[in-house]
N, C-alpha and C. Protein backbone atom coordinates (compact mmCIF):
# COMPACT_ATOMS: atom_id res chain seq x y z
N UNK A 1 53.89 12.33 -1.94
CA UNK A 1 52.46 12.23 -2.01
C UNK A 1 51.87 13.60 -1.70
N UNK A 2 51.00 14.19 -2.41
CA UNK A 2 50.18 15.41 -2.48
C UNK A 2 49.13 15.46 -1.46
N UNK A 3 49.05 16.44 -1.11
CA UNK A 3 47.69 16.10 0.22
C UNK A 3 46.43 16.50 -0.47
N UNK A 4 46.23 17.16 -1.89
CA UNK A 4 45.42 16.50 -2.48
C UNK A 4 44.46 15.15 -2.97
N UNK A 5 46.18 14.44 -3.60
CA UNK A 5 45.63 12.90 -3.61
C UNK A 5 44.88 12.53 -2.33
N UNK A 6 45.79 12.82 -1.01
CA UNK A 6 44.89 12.25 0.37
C UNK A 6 43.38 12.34 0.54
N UNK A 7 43.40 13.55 0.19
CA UNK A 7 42.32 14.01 0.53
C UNK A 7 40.52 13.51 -0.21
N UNK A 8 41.42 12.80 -1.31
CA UNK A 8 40.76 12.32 -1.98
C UNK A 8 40.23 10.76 -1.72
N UNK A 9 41.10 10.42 -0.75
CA UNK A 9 40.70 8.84 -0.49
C UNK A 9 39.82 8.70 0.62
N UNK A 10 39.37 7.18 1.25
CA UNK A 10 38.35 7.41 2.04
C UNK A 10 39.48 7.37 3.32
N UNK A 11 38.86 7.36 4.72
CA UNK A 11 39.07 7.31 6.03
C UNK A 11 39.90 5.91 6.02
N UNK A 12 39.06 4.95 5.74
CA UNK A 12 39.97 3.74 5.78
C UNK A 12 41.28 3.59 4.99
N UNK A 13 41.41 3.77 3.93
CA UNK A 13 42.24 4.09 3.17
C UNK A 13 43.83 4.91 3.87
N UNK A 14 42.96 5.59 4.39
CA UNK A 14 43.93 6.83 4.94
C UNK A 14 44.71 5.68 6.10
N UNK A 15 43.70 5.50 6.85
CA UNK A 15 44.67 4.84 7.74
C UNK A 15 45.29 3.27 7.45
N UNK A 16 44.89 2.86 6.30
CA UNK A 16 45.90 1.15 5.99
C UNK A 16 47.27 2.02 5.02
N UNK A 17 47.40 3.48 4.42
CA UNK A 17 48.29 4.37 3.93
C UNK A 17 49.12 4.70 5.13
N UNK A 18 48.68 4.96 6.16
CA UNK A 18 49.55 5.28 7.54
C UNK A 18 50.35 4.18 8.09
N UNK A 19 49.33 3.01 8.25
CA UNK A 19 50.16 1.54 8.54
C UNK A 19 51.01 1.58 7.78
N UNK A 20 51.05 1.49 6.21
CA UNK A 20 52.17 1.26 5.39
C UNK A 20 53.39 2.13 5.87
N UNK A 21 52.85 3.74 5.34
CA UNK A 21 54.03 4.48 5.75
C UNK A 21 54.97 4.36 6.96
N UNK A 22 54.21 3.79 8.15
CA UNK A 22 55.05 3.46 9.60
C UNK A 22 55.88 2.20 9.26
N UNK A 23 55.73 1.27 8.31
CA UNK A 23 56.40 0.02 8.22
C UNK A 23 57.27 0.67 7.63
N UNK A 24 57.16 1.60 6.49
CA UNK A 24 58.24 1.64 5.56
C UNK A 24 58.96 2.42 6.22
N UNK A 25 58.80 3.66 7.53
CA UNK A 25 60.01 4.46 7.85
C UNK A 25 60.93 3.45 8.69
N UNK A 26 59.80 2.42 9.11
CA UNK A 26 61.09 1.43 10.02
C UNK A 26 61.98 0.63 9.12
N UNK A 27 62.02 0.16 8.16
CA UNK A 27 62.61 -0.47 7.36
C UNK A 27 63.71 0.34 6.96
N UNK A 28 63.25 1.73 6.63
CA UNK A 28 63.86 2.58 6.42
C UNK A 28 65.39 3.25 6.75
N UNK A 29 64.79 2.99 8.37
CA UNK A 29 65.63 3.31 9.52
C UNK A 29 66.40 2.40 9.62
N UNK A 30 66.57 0.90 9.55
CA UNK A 30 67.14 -0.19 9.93
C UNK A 30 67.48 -0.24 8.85
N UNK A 31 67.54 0.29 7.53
CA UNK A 31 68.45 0.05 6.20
C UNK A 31 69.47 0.99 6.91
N UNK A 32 69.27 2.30 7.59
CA UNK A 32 70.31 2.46 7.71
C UNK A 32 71.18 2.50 8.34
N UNK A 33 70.74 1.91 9.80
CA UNK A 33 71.46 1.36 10.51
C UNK A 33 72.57 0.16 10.02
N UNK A 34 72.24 -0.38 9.25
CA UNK A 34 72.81 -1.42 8.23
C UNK A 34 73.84 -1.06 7.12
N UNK A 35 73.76 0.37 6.82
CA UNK A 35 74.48 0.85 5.59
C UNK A 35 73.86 0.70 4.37
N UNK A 36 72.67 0.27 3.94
CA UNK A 36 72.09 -0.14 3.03
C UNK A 36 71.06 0.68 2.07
N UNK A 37 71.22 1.88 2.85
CA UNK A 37 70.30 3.03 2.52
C UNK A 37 70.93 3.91 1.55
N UNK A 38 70.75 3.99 -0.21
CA UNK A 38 71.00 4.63 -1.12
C UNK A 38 70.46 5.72 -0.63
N UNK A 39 69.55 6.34 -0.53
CA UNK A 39 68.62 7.24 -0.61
C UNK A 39 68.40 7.88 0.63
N UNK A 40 69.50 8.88 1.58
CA UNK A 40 69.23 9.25 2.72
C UNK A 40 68.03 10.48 2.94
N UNK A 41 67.75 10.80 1.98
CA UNK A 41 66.93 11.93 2.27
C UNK A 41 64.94 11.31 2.49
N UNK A 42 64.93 10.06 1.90
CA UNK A 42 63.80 9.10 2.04
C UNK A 42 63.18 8.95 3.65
N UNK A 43 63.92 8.96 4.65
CA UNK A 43 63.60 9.18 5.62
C UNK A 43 62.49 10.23 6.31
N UNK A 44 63.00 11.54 5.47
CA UNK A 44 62.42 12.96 5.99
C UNK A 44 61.20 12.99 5.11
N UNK A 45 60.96 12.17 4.06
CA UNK A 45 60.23 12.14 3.02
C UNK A 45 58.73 11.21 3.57
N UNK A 46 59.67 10.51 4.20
CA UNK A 46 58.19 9.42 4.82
C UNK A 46 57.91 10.01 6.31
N UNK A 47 58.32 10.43 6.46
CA UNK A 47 58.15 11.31 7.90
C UNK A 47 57.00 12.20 7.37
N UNK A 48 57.35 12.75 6.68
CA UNK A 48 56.48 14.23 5.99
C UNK A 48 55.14 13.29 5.61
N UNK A 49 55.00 12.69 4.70
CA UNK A 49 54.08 11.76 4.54
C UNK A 49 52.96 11.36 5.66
N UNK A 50 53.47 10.77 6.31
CA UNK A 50 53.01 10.47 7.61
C UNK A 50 52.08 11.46 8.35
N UNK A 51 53.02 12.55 8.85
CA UNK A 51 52.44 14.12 9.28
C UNK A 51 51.49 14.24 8.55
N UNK A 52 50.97 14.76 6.75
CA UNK A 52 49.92 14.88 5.90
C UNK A 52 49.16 14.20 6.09
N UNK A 53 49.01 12.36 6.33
CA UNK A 53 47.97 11.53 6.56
C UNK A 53 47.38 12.10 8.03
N UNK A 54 48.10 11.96 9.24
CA UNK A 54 47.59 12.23 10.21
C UNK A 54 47.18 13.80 10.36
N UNK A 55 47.72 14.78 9.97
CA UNK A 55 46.41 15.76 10.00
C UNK A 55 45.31 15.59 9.13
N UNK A 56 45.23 14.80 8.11
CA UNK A 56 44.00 14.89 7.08
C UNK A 56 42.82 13.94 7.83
N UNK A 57 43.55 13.16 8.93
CA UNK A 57 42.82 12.68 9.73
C UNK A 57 42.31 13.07 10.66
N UNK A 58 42.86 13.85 11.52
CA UNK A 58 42.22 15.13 12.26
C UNK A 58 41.47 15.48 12.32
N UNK A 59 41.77 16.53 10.66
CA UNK A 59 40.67 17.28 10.32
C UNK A 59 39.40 16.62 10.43
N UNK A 60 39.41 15.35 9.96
CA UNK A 60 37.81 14.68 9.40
C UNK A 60 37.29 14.23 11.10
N UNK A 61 38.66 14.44 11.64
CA UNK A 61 37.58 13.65 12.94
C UNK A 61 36.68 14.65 13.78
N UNK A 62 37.42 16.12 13.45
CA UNK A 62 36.29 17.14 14.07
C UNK A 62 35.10 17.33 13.56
């Protein structure tokens, strides 16, 4: 996700995008605790994600 696109959505938005992203790194995590995780690099990917929402939130709150 581009921090363009972010930047483009509203406040609320931003944060029901953050809820999601926190569900999906846990799922994430517990796929691979499980062995079930094709895709190990998905982790660092929703992490990063995450970081972009919450500074774009930041920013707007100053």
């Amino acid at each position: 996700m581009k921090a363009d696109e972010l930047r483009g959505k509203t406040t609320e938005e931003l944060e029901s995008e953050l809820k999601s992203l926190k569900e999906n790194l846990f799922n994430q995590k517990f796929r691979g605790i499980l062995g079930q995780q094709e895709d190990t690099t998905r982790i660092g990917k929703i992490r990063k994600d995450i970081a972009r929402v919450k500074t774009i939130l930041q920013v707007r709150s100053q």
